[in-house]
PDB file of N, CA and C in Angstrom:
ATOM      1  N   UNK A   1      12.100  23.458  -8.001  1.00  0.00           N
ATOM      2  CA  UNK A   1      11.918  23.407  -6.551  1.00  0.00           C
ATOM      3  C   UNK A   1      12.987  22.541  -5.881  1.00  0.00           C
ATOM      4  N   UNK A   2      13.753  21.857  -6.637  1.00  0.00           N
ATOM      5  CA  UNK A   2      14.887  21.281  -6.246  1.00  0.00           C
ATOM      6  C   UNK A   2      14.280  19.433  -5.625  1.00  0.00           C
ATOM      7  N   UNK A   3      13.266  18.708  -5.641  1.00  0.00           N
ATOM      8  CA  UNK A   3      12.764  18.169  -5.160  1.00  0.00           C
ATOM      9  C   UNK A   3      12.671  16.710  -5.964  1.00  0.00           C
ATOM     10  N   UNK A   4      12.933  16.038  -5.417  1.00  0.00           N
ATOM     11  CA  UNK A   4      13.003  14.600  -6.415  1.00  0.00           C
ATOM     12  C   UNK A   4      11.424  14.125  -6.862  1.00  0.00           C
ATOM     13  N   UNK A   5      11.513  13.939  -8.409  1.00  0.00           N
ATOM     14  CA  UNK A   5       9.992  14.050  -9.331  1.00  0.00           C
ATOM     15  C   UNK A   5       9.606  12.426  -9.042  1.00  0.00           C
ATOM     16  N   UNK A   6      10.450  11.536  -9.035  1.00  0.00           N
ATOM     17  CA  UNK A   6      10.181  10.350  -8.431  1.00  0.00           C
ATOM     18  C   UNK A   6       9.410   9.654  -7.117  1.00  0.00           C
ATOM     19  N   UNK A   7       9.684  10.778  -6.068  1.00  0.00           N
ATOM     20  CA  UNK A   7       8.907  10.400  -4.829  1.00  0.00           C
ATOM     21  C   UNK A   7       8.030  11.356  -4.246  1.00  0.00           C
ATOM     22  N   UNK A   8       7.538  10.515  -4.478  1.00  0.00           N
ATOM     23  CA  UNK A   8       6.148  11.342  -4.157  1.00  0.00           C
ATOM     24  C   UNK A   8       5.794  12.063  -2.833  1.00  0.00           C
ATOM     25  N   UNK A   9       5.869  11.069  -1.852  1.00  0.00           N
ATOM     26  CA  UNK A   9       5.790  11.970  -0.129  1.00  0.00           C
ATOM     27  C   UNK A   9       6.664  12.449   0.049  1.00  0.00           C
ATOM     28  N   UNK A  10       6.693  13.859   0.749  1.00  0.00           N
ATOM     29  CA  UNK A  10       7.710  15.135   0.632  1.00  0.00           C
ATOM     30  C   UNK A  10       8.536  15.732  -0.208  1.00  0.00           C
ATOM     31  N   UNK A  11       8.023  14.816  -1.503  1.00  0.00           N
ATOM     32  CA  UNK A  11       8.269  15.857  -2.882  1.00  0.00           C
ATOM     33  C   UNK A  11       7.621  16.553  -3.433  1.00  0.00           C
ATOM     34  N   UNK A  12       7.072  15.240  -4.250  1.00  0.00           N
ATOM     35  CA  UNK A  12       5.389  15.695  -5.624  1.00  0.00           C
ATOM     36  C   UNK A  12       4.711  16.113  -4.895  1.00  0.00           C
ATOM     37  N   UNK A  13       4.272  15.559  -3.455  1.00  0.00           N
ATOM     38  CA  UNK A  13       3.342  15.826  -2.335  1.00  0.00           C
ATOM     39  C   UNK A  13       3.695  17.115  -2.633  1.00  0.00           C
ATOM     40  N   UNK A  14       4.648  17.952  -2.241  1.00  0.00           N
ATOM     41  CA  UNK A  14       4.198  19.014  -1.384  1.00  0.00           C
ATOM     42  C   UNK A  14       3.946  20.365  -2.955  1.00  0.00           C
ATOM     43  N   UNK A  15       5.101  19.967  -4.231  1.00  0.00           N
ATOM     44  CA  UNK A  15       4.721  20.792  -5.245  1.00  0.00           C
ATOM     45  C   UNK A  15       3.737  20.562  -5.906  1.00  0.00           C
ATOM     46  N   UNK A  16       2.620  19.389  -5.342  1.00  0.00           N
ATOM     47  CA  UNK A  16       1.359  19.157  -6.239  1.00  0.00           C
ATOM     48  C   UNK A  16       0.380  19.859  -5.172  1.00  0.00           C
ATOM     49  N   UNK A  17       0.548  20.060  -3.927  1.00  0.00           N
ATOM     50  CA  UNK A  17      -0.439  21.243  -2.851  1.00  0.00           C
ATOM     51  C   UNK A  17      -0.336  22.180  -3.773  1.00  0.00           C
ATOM     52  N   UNK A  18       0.876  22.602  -3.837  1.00  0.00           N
ATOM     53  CA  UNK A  18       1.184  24.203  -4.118  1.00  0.00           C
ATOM     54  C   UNK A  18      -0.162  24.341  -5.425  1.00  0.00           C
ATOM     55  N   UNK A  19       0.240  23.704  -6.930  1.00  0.00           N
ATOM     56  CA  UNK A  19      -0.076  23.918  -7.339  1.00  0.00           C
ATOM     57  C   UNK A  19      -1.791  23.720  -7.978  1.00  0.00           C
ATOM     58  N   UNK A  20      -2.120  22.514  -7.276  1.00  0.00           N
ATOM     59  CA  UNK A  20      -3.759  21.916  -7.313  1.00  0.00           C
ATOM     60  C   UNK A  20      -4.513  22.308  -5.925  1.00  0.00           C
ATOM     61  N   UNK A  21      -3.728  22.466  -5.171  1.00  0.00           N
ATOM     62  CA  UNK A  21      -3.857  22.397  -3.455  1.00  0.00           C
ATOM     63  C   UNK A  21      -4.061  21.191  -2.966  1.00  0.00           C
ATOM     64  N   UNK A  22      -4.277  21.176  -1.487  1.00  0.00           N
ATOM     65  CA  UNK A  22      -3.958  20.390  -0.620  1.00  0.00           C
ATOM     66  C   UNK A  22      -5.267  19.432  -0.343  1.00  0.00           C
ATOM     67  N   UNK A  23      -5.940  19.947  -0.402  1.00  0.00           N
ATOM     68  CA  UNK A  23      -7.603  18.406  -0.617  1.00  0.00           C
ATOM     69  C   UNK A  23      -7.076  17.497  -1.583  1.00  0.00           C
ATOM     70  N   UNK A  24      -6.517  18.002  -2.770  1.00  0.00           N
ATOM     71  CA  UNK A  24      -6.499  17.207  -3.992  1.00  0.00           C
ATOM     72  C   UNK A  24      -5.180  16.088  -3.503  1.00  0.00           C
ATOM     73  N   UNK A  25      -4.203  16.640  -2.995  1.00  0.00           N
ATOM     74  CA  UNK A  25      -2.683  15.693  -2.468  1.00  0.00           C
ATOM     75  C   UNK A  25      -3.608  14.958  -0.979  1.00  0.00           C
ATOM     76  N   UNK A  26      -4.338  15.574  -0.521  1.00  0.00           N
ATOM     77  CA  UNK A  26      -5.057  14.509   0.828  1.00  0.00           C
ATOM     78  C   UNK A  26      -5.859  13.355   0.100  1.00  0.00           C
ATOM     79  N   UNK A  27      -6.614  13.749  -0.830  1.00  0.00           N
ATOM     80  CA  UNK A  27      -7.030  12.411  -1.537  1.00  0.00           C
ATOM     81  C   UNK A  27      -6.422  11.630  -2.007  1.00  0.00           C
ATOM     82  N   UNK A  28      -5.509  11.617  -2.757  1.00  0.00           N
ATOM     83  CA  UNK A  28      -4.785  10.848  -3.244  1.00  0.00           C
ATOM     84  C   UNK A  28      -3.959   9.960  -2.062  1.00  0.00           C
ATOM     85  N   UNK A  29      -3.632  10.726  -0.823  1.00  0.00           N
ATOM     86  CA  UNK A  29      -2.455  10.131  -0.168  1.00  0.00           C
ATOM     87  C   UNK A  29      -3.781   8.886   0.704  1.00  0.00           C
ATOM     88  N   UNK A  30      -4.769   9.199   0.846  1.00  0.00           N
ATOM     89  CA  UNK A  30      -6.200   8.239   1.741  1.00  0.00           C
ATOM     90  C   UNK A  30      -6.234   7.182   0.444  1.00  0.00           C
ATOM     91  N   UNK A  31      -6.287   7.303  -0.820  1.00  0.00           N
ATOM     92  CA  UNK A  31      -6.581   6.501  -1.939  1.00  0.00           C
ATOM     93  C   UNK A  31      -5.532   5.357  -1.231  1.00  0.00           C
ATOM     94  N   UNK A  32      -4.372   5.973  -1.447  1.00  0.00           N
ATOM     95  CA  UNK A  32      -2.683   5.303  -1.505  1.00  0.00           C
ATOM     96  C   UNK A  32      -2.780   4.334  -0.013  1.00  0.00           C
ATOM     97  N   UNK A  33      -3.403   4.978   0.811  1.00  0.00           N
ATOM     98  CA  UNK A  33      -3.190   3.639   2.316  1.00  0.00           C
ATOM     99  C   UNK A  33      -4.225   2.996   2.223  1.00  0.00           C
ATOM    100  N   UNK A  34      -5.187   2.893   1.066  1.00  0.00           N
ATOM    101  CA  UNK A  34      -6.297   1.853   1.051  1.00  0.00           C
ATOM    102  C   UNK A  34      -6.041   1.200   0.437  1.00  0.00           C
ATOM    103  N   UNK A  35      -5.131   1.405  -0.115  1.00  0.00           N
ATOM    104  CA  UNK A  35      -4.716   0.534  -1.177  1.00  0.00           C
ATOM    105  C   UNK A  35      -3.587  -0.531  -0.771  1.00  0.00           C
ATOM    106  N   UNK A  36      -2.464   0.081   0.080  1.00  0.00           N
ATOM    107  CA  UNK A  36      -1.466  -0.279   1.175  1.00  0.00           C
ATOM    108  C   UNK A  36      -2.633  -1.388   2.014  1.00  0.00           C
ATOM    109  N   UNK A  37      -3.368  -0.880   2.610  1.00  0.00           N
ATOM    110  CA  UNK A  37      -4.036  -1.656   3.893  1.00  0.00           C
ATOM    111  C   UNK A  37      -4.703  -3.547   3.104  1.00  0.00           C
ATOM    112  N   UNK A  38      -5.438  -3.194   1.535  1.00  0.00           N
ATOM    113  CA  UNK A  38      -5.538  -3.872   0.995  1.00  0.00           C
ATOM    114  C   UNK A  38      -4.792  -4.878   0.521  1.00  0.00           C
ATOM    115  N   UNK A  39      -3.865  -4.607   0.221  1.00  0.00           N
ATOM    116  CA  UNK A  39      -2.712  -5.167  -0.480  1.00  0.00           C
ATOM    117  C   UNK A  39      -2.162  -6.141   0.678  1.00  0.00           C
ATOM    118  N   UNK A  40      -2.111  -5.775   2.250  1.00  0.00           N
ATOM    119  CA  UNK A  40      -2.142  -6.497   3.371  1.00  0.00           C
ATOM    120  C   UNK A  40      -2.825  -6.867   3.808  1.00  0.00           C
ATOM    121  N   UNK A  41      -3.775  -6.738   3.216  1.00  0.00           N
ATOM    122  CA  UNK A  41      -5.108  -7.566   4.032  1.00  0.00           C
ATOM    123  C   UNK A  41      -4.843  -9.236   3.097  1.00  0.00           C
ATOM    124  N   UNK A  42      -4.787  -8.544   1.710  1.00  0.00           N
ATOM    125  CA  UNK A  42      -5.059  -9.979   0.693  1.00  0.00           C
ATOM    126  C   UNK A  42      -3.496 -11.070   0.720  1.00  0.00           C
ATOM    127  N   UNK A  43      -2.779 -10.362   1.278  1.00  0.00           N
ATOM    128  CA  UNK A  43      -1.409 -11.383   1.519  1.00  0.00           C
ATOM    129  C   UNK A  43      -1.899 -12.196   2.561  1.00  0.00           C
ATOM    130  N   UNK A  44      -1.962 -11.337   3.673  1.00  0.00           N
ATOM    131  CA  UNK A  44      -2.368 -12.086   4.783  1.00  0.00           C
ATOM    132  C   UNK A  44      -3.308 -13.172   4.471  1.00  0.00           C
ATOM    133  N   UNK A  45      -4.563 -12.923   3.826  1.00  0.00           N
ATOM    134  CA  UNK A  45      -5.842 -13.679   3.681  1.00  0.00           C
ATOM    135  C   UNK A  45      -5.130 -14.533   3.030  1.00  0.00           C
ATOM    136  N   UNK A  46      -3.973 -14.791   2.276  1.00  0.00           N
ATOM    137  CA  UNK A  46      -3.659 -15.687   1.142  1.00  0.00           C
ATOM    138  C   UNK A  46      -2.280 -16.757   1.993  1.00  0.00           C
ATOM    139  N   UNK A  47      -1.838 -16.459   2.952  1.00  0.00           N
ATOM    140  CA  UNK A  47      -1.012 -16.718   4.194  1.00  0.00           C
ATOM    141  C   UNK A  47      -1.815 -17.756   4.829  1.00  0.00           C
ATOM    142  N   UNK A  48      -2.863 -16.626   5.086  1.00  0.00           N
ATOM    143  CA  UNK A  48      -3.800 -17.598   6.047  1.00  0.00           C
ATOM    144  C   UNK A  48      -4.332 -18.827   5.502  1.00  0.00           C
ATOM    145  N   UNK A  49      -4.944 -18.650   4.557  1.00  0.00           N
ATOM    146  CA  UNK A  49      -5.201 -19.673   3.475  1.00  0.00           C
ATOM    147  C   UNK A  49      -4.437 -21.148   3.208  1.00  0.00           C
ATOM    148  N   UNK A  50      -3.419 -20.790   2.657  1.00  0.00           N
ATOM    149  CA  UNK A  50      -2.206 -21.095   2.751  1.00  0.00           C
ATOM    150  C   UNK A  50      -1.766 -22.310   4.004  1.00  0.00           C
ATOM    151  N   UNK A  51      -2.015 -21.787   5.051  1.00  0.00           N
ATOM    152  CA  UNK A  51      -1.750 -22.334   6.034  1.00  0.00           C
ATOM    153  C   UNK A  51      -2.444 -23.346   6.321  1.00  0.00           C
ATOM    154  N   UNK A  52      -3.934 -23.145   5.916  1.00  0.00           N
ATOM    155  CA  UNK A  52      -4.974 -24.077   6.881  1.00  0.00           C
ATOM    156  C   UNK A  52      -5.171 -25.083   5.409  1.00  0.00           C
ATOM    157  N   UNK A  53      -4.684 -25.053   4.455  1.00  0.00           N
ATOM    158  CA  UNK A  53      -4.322 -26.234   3.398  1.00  0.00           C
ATOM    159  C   UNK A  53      -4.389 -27.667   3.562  1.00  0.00           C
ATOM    160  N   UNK A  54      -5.114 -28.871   3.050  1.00  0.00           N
ATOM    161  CA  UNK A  54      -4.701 -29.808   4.135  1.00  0.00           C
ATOM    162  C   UNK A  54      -3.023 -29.827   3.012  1.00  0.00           C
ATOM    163  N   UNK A  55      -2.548 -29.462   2.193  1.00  0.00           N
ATOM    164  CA  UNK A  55      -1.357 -30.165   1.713  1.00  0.00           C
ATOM    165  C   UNK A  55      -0.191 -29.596   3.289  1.00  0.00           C
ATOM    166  N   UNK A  56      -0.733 -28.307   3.346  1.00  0.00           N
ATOM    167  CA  UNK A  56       0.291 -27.716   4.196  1.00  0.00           C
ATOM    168  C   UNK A  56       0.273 -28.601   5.848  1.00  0.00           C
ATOM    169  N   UNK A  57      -1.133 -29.009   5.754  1.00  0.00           N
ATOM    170  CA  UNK A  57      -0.952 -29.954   7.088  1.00  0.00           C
ATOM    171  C   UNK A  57      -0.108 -31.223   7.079  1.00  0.00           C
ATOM    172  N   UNK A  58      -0.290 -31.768   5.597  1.00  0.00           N
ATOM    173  CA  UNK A  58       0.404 -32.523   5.046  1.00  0.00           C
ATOM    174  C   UNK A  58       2.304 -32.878   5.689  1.00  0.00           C
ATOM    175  N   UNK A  59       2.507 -31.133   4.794  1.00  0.00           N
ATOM    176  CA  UNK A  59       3.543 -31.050   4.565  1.00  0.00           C
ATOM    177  C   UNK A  59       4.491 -30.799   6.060  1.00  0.00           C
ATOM    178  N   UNK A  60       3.715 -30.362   7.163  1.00  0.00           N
ATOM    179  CA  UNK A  60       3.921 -30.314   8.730  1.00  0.00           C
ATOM    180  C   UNK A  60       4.248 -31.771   9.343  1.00  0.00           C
ATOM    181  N   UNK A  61       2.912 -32.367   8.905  1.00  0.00           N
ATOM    182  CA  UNK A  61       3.167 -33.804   9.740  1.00  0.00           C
ATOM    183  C   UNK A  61       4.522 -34.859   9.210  1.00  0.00           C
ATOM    184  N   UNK A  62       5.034 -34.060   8.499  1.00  0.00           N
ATOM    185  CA  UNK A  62       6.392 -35.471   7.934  1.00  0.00           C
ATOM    186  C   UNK A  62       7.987 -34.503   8.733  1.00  0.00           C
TER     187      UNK A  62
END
């Protein structure tokens, strides 16, 4: 199909519709931004964290 086997959105995506169909590539791609959204949620939470430290208040006040 001429399509790079490495990337997945607008590659594998579209020759894995063809051949499983397209519910099966929609699940996977909803799996993939929960996982994205997660992955930013727990940085952030760990940022935030992070921040309200007393070392980090510490490390502000000098």
């Amino acid at each position: 199909m001429g399509l790079d086997p490495d990337l997945w959105f607008g590659n594998v995506e579209n020759a894995a519709a063809e051949i499983v169909g397209r519910e099966t590539v929609q699940y996977v791609s909803n799996i993939y931004k929960y996982y994205v959204a997660y992955e930013l949620l727990a940085e952030h939470a760990k940022e935030t964290s992070a921040a309200k430290s007393p070392a980090a208040a510490d490390a502000s006040a000098q």
